[in-house]
N, C-alpha and C. Protein backbone atom coordinates (compact mmCIF):
# COMPACT_ATOMS: atom_id res chain seq x y z
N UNK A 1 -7.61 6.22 13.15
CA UNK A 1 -6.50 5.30 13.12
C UNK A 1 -5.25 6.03 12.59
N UNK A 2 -4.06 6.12 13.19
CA UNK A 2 -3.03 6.68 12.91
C UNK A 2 -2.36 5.93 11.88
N UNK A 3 -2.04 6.51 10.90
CA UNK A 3 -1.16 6.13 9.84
C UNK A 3 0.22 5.99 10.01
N UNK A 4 1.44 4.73 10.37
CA UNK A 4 2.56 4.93 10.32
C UNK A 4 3.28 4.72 9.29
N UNK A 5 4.41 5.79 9.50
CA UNK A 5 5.60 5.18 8.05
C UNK A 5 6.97 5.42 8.73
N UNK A 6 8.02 4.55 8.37
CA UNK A 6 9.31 4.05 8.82
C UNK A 6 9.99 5.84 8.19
N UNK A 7 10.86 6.29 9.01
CA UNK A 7 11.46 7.66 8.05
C UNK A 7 12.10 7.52 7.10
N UNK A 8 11.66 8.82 6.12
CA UNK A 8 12.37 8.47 5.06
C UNK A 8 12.13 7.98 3.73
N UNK A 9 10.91 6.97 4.70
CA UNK A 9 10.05 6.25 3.34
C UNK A 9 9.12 6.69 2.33
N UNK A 10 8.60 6.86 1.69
CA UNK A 10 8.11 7.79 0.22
C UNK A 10 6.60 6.84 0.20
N UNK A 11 6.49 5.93 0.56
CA UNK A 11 5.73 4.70 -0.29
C UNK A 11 5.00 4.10 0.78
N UNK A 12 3.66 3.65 0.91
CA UNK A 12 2.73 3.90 0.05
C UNK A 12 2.49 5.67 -0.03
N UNK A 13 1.87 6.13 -1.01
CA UNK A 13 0.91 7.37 -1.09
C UNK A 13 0.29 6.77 0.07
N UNK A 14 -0.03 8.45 0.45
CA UNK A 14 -1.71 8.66 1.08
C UNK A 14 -2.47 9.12 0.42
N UNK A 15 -3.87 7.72 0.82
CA UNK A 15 -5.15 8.13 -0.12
C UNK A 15 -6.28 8.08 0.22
N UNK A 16 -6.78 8.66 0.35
CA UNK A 16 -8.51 9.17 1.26
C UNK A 16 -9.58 9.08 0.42
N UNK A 17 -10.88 8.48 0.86
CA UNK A 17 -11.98 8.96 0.50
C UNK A 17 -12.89 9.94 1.11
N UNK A 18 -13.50 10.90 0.33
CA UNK A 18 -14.41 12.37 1.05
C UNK A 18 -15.38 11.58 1.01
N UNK A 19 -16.19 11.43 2.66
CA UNK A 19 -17.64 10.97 2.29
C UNK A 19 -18.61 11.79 3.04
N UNK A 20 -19.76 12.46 2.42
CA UNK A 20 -20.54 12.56 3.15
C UNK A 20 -21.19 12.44 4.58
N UNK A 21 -21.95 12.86 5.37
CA UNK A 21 -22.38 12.61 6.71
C UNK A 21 -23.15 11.08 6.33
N UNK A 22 -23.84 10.75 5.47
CA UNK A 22 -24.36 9.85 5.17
C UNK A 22 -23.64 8.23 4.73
N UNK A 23 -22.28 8.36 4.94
CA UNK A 23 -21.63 7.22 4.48
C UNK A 23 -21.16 7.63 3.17
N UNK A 24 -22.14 8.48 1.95
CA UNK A 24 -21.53 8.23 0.53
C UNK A 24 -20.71 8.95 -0.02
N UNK A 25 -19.95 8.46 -1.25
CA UNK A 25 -18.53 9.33 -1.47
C UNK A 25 -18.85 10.97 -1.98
N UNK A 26 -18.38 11.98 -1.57
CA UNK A 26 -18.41 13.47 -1.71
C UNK A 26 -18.52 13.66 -3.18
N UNK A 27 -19.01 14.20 -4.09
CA UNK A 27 -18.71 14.40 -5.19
C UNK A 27 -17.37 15.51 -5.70
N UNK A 28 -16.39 15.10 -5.78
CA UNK A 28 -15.09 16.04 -5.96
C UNK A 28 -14.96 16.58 -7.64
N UNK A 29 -15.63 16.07 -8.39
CA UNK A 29 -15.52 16.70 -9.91
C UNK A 29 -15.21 17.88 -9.79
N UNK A 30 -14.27 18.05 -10.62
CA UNK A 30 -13.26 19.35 -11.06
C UNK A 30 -12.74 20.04 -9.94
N UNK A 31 -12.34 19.44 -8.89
CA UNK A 31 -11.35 20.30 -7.52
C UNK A 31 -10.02 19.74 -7.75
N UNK A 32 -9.77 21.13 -7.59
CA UNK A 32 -7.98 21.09 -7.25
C UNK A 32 -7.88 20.54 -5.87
N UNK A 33 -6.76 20.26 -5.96
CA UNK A 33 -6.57 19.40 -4.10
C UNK A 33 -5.13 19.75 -3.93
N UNK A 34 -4.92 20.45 -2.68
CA UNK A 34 -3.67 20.50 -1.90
C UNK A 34 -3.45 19.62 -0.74
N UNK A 35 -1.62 19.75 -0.13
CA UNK A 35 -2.16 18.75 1.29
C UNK A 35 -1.42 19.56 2.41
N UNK A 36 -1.62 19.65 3.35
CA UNK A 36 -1.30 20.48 5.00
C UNK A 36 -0.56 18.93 5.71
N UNK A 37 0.14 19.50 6.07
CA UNK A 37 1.17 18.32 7.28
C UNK A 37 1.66 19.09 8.00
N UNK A 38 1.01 19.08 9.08
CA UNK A 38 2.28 19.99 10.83
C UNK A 38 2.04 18.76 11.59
N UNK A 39 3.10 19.46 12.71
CA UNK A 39 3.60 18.65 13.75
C UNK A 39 1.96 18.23 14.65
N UNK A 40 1.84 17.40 15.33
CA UNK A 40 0.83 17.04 16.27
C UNK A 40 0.53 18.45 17.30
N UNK A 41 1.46 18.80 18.10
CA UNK A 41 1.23 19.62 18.90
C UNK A 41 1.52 21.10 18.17
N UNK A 42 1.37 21.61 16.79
CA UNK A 42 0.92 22.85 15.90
C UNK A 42 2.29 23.67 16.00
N UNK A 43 3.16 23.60 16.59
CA UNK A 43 4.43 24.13 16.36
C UNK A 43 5.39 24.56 14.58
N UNK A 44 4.99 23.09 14.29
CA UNK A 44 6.04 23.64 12.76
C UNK A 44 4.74 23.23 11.50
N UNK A 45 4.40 23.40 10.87
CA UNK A 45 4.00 23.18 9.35
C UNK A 45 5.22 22.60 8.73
N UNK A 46 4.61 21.42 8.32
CA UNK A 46 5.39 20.48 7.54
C UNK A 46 5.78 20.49 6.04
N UNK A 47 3.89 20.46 5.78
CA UNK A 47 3.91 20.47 4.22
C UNK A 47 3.12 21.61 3.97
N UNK A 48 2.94 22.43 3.47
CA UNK A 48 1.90 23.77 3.87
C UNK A 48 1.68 23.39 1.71
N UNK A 49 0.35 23.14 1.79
CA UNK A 49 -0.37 23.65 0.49
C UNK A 49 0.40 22.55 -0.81
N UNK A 50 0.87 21.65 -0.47
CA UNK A 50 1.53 20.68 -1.45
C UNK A 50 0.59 20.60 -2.58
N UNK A 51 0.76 20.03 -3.78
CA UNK A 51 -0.26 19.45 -4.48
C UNK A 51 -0.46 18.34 -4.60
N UNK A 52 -1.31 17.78 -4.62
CA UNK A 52 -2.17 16.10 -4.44
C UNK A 52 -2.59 16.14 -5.51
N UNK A 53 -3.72 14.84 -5.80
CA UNK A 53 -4.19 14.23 -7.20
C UNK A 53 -5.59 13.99 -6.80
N UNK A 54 -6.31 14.37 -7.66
CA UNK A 54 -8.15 14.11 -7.59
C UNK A 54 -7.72 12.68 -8.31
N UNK A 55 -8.13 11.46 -7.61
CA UNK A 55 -8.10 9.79 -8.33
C UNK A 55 -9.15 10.23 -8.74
N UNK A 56 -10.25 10.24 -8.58
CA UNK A 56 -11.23 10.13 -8.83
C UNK A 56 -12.74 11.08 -8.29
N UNK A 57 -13.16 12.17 -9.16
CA UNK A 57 -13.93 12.73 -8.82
C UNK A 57 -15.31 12.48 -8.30
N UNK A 58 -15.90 11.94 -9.46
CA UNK A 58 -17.30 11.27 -8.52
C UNK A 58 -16.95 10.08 -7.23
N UNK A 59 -16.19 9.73 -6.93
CA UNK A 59 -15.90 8.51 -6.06
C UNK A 59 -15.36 9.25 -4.59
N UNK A 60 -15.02 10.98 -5.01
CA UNK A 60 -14.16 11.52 -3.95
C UNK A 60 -13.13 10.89 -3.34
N UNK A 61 -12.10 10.28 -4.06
CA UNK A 61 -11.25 9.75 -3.88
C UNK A 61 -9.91 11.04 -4.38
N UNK A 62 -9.15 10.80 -3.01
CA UNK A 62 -7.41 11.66 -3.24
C UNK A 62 -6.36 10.90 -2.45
N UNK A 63 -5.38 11.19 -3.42
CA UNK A 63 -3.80 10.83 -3.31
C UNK A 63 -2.91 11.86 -2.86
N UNK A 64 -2.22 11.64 -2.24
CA UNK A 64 -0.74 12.30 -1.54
C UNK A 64 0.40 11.53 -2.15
N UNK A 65 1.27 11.97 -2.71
CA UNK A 65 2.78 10.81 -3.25
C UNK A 65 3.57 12.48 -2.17
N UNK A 66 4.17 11.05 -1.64
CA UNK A 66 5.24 11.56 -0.73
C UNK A 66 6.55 12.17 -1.16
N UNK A 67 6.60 13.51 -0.93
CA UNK A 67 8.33 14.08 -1.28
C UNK A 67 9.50 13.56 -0.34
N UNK A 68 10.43 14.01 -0.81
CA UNK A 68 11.44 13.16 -0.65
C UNK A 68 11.69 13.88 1.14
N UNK A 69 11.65 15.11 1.57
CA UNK A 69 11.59 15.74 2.93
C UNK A 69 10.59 15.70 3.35
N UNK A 70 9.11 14.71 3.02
CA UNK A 70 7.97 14.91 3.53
C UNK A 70 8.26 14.34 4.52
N UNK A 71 8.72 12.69 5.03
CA UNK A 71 8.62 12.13 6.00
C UNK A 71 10.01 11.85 6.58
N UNK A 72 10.85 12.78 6.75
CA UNK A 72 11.97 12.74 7.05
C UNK A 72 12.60 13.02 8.52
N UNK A 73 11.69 12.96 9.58
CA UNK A 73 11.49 13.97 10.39
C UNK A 73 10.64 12.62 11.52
N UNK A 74 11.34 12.32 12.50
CA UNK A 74 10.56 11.24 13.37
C UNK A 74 9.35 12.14 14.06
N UNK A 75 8.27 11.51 14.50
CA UNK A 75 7.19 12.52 15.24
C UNK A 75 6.01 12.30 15.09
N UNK A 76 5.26 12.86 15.74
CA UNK A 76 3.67 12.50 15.05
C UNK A 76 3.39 14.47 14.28
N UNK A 77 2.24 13.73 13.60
CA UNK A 77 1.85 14.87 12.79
C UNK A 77 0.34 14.59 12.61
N UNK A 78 -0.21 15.61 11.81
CA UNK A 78 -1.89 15.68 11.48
C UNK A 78 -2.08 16.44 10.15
N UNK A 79 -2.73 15.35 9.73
CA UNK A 79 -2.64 16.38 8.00
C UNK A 79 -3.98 16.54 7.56
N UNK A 80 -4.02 16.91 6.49
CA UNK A 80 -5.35 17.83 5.58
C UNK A 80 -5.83 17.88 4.41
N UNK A 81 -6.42 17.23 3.46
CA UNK A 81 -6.84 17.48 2.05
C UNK A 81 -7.30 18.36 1.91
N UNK A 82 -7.23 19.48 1.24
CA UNK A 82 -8.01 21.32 1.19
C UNK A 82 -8.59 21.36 -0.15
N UNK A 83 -9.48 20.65 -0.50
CA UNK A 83 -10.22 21.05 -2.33
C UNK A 83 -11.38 22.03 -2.11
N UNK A 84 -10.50 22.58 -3.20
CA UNK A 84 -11.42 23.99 -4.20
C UNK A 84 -12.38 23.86 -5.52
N UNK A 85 -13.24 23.58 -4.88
CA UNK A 85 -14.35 23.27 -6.43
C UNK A 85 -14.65 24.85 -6.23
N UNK A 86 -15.21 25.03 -7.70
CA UNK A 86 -15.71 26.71 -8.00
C UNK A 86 -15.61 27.63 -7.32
N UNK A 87 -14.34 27.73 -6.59
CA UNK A 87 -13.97 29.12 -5.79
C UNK A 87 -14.12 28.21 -4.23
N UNK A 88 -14.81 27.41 -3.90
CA UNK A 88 -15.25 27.55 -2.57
C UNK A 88 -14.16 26.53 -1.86
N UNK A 89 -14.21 26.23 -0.54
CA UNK A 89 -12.97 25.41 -0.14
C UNK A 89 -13.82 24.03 0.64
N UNK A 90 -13.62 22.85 0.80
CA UNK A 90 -13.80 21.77 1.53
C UNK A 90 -12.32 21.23 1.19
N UNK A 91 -12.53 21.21 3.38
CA UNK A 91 -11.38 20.48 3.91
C UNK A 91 -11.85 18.66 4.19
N UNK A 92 -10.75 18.17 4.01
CA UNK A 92 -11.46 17.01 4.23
C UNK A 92 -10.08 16.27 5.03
N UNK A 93 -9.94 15.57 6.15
CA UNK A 93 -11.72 15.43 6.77
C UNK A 93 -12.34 16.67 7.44
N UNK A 94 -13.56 16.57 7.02
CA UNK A 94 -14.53 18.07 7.97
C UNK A 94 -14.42 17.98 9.15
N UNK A 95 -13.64 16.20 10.07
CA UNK A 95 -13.78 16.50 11.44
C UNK A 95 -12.57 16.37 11.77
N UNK A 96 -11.61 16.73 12.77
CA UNK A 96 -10.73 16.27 12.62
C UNK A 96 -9.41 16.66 11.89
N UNK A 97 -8.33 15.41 11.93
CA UNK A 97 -7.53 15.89 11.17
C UNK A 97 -7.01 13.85 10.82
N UNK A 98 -6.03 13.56 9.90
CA UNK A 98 -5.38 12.55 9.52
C UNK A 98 -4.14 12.28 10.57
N UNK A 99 -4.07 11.66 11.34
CA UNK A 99 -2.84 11.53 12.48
C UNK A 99 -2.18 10.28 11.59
N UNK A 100 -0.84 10.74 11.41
CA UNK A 100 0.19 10.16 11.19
C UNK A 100 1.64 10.32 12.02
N UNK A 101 2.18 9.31 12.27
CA UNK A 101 3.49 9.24 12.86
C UNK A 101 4.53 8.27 11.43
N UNK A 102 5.56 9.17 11.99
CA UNK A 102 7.31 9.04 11.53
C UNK A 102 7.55 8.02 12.59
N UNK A 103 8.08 7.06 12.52
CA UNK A 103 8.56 6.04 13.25
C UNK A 103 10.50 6.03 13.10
N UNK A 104 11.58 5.98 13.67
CA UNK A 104 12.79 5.72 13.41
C UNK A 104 13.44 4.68 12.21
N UNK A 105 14.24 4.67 11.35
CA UNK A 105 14.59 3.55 11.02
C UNK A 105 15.47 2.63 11.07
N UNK A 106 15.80 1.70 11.15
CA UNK A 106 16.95 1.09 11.28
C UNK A 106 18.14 1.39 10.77
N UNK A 107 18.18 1.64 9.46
CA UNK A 107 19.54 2.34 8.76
C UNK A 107 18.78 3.25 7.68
């Protein structure tokens, strides 16, 4: 399901849960989390390596709070949660990517 936001707009965060092949939430305790945003068709990198927020580790729950040039830019895009527990990397989602579109705004 594609995520839209009006340009410009900051609000809501984006916030994901990591789950397992099995339905249950990933265990994220103690990962750093970055976030990836390029264009749909791989031309520009948007947000390359931002930092995000672990909500919640055992629940594998993460947040994105939007910068002020994150969504400034009409278009579609595809983004990325990248956590590093003990050296190693999980992208999440493992399939895929997060499709979001920039929509125009009125003023």
């Amino acid at each position: 399901m594609t995520v839209t936001f009006k340009q410009g707009d900051r609000l809501p965060s984006l916030s994901v849960t990591a789950v397992e092949a099995d339905g249950s939430a990933y265990d994220l305790t103690g990962a750093t989390v970055v976030f990836n945003m390029r264009t749909a068709d791989g031309a520009t990198i948007k947000i390359n390596r931002s930092s995000a927020t672990l909500v919640s580790g055992p629940a594998g729950t993460l947040r994105y709070d939007w910068a002020a040039s994150d969504l400034d830019t009409v278009g579609d895009y595809v983004a990325e949660f990248e956590c590093t527990i003990s050296g190693r990397k999980l992208t999440i989602p493992t399939n895929g990517f997060i499709p979001i579109r920039v929509v125009d705004d009125i003023a």
